[in-house]
N, C-alpha and C. Protein backbone atom coordinates (compact mmCIF):
# COMPACT_ATOMS: atom_id res chain seq x y z
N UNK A 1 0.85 -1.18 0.00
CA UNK A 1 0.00 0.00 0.00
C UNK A 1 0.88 1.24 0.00
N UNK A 2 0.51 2.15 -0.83
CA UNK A 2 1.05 3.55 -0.83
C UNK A 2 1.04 3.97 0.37
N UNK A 3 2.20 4.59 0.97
CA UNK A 3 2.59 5.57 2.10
C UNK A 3 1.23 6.94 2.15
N UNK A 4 1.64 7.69 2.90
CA UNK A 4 0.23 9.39 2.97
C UNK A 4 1.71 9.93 2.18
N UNK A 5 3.12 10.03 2.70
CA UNK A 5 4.22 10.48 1.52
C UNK A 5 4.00 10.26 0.53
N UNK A 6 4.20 8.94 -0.75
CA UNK A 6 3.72 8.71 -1.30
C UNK A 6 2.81 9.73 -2.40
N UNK A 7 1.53 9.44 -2.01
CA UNK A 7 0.61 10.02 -2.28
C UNK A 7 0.90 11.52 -2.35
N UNK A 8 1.45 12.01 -1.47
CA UNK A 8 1.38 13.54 -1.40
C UNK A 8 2.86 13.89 -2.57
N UNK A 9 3.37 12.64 -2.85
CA UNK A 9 4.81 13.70 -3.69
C UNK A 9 3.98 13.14 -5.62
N UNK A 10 2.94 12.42 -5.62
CA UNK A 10 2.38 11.94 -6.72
C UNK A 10 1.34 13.37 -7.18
N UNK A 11 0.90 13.73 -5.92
CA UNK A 11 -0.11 14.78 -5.67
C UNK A 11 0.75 16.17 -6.01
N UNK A 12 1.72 16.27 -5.78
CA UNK A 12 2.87 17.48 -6.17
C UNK A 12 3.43 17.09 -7.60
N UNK A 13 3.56 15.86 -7.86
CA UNK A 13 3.94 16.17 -9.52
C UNK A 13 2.34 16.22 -10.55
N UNK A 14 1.70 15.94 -9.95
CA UNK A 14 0.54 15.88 -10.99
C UNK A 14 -0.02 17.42 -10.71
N UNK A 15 0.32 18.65 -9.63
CA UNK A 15 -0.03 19.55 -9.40
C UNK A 15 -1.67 19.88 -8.70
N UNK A 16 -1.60 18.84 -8.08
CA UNK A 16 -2.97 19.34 -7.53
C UNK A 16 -3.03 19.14 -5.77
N UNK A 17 -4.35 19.62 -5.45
CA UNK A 17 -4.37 19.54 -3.60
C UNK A 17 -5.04 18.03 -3.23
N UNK A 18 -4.56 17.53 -2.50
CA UNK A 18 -5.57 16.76 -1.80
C UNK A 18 -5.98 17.21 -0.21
N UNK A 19 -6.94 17.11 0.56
CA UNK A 19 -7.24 16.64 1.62
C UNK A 19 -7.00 15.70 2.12
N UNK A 20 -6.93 15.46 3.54
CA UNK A 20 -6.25 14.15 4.11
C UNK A 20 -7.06 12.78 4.21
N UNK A 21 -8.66 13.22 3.86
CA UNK A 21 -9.48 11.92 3.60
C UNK A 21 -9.29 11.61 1.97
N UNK A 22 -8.86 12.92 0.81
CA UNK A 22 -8.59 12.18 -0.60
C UNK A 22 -7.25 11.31 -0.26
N UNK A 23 -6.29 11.98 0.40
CA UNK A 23 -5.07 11.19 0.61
C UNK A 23 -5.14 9.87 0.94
N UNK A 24 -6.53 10.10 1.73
CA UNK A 24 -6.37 8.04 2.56
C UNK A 24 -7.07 7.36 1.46
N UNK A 25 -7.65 8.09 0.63
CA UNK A 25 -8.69 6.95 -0.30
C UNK A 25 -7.74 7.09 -1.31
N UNK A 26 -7.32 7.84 -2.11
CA UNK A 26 -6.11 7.64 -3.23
C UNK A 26 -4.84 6.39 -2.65
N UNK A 27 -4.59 6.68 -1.83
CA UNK A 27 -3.35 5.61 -1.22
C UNK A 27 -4.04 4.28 -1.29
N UNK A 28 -5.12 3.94 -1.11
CA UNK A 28 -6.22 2.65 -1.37
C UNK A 28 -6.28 2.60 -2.49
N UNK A 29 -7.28 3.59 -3.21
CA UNK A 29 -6.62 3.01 -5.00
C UNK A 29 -6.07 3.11 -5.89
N UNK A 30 -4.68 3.91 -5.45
CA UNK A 30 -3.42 3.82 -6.23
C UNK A 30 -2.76 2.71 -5.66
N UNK A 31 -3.00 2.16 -4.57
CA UNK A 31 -2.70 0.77 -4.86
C UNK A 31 -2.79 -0.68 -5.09
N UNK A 32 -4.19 -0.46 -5.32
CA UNK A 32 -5.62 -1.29 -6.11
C UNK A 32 -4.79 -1.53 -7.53
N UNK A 33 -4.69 -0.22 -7.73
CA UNK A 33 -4.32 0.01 -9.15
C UNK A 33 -2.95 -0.44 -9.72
N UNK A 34 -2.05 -0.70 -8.71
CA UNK A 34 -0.20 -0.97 -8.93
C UNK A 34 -0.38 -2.30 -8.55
N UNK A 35 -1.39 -2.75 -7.87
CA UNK A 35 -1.48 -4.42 -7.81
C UNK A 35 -2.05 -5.07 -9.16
N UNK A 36 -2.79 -4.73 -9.27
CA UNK A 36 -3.53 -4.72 -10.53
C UNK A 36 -2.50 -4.99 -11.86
N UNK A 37 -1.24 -3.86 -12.38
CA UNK A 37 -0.34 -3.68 -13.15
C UNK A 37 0.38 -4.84 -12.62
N UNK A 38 0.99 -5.03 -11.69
CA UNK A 38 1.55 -6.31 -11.15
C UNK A 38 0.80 -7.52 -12.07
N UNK A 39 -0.14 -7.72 -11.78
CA UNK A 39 -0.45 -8.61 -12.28
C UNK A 39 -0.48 -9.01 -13.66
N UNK A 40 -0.61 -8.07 -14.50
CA UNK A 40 -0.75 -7.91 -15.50
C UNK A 40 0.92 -7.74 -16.08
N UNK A 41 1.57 -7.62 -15.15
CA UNK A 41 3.19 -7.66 -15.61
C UNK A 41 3.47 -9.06 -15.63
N UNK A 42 2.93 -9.75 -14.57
CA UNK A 42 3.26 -11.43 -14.39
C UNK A 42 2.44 -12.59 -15.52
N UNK A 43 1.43 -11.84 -16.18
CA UNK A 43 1.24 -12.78 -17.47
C UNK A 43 2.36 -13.39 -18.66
N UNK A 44 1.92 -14.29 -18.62
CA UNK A 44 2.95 -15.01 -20.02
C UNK A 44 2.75 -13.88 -21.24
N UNK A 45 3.42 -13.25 -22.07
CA UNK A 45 3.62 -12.70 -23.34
C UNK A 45 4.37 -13.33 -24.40
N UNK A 46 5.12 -13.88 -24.08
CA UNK A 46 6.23 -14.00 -24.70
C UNK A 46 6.04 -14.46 -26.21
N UNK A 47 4.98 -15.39 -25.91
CA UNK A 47 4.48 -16.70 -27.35
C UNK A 47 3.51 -15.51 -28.33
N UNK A 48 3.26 -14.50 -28.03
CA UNK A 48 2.50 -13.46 -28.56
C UNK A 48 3.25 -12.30 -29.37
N UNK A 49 2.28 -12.94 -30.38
CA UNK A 49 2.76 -11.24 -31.73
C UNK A 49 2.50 -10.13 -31.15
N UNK A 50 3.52 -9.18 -31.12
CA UNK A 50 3.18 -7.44 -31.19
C UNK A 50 2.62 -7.22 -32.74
N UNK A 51 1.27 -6.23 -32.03
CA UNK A 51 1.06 -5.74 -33.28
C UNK A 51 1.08 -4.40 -32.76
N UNK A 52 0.57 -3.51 -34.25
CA UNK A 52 0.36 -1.93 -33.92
C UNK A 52 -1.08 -1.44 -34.05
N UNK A 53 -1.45 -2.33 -34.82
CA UNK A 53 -3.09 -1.80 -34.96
C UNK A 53 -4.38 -3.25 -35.56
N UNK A 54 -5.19 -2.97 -34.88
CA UNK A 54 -6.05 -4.10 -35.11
C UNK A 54 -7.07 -4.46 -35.95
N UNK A 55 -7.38 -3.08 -36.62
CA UNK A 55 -8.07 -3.12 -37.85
C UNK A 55 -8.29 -3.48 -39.06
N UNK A 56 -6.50 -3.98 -39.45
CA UNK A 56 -6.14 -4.59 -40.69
C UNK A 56 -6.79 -3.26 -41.73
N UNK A 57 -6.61 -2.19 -41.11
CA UNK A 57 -6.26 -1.18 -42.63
C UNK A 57 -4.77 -0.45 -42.74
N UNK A 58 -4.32 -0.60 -43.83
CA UNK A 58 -3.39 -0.34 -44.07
C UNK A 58 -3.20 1.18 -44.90
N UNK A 59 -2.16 1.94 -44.88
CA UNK A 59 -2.02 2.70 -45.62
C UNK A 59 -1.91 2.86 -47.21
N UNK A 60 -2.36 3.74 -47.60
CA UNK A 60 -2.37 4.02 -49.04
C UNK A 60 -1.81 4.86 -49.67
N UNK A 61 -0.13 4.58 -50.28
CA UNK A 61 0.67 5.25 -51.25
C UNK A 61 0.63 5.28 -52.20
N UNK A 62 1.31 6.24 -53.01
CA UNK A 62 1.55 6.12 -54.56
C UNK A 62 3.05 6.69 -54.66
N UNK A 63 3.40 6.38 -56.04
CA UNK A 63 4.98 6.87 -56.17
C UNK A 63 4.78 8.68 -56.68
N UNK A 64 5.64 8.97 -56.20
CA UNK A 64 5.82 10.57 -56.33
C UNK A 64 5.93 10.70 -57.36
N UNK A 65 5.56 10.92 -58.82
CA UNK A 65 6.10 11.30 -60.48
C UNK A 65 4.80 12.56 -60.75
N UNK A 66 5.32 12.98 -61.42
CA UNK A 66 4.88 14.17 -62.59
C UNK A 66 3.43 14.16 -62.61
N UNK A 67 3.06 13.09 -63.15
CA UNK A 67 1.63 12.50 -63.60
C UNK A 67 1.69 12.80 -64.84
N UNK A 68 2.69 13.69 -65.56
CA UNK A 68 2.64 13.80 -67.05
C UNK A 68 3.68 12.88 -67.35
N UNK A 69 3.07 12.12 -68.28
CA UNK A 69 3.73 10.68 -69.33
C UNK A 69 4.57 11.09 -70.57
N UNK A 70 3.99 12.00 -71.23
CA UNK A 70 3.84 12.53 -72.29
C UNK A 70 4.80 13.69 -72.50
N UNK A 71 6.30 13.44 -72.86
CA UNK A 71 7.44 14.72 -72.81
C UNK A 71 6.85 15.98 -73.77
N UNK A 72 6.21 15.31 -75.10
CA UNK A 72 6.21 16.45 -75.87
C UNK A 72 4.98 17.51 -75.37
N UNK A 73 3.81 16.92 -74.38
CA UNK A 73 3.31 17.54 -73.77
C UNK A 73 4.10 18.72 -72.69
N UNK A 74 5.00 18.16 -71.91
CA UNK A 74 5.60 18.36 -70.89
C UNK A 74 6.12 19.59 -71.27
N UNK A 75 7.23 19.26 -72.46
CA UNK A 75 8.12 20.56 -72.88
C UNK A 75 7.15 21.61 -73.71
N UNK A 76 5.90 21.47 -74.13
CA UNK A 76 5.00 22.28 -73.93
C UNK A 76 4.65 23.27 -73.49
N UNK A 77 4.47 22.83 -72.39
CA UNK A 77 3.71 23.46 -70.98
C UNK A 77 5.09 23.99 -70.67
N UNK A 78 6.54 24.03 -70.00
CA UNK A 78 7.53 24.06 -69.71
C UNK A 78 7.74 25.88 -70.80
N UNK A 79 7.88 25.59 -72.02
CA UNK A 79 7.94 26.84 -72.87
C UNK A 79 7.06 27.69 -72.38
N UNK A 80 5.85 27.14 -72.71
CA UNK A 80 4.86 28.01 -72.44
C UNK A 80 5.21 28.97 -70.80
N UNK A 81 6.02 28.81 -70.22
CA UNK A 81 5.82 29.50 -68.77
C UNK A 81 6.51 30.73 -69.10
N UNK A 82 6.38 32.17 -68.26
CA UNK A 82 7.03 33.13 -68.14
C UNK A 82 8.13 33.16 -67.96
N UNK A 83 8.99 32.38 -67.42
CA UNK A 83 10.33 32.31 -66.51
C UNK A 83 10.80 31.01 -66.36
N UNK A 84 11.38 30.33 -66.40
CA UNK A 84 11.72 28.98 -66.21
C UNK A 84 13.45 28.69 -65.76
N UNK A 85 13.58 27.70 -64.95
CA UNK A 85 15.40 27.17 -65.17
C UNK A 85 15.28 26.05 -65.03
N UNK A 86 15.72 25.59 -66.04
CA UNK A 86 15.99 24.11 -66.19
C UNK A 86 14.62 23.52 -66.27
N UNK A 87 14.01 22.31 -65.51
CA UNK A 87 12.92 22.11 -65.51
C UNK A 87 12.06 22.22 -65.16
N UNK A 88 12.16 23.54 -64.87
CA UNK A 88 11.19 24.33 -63.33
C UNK A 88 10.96 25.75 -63.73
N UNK A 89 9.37 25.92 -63.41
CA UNK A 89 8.61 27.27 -63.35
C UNK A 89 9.60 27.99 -62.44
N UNK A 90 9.94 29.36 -62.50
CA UNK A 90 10.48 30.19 -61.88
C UNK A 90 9.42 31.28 -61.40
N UNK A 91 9.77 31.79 -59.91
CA UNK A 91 8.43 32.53 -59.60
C UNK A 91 9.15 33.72 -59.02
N UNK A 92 8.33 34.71 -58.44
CA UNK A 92 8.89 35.54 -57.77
C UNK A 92 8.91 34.71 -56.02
N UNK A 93 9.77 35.40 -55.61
CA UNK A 93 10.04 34.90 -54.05
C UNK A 93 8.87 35.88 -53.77
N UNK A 94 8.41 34.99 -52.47
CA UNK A 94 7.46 35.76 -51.52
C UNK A 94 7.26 35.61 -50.10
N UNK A 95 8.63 34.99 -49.60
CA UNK A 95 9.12 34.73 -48.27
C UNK A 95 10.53 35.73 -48.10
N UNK A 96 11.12 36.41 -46.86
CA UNK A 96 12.07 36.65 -46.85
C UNK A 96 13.17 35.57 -46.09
């Protein structure tokens, strides 16, 4: 069983007040609660998969490209811009 110390330095990091009847009933089930974890520490795991999620949905990527296939399209569009270097629209800056 939790100490009234204890309790009162749990009660100072979590930032709050207790009274000395919350103190006696927290010290009861904060250590309801650490018996409890005990127990649950002393189960077999070992033969058991970690997983991360139980839903079986998975994420959905695609590969990063252009989406244009088509160069003579490409260099097209590319001329066509005001400003360009190399293979890239050129803009005015608008961050300093």
């Amino acid at each position: 069983m939790l100490s009234k110390e204890q309790v009162e330095h749990i009660a100072k990091l979590a930032r709050i007040e207790l009274t000395e009847k919350e103190k006696e009933k927290f010290s009861t089930e904060l250590s309801s609660i650490l018996d409890y974890i005990d127990k649950l520490n002393q189960a077999e795991t070992g033969k058991i998969a970690a997983i991360a999620q139980i839903t079986g949905l998975k994420n959905i990527s695609r590969n990063d490209d252009s989406g244009i296939k088509n160069q003579e399209l490409r260099e097209k569009i590319l001329k066509a811009a005001p400003s360009r270097k190399d293979d890239y629209f050129k803009v005015p800056k608008i961050l300093e």
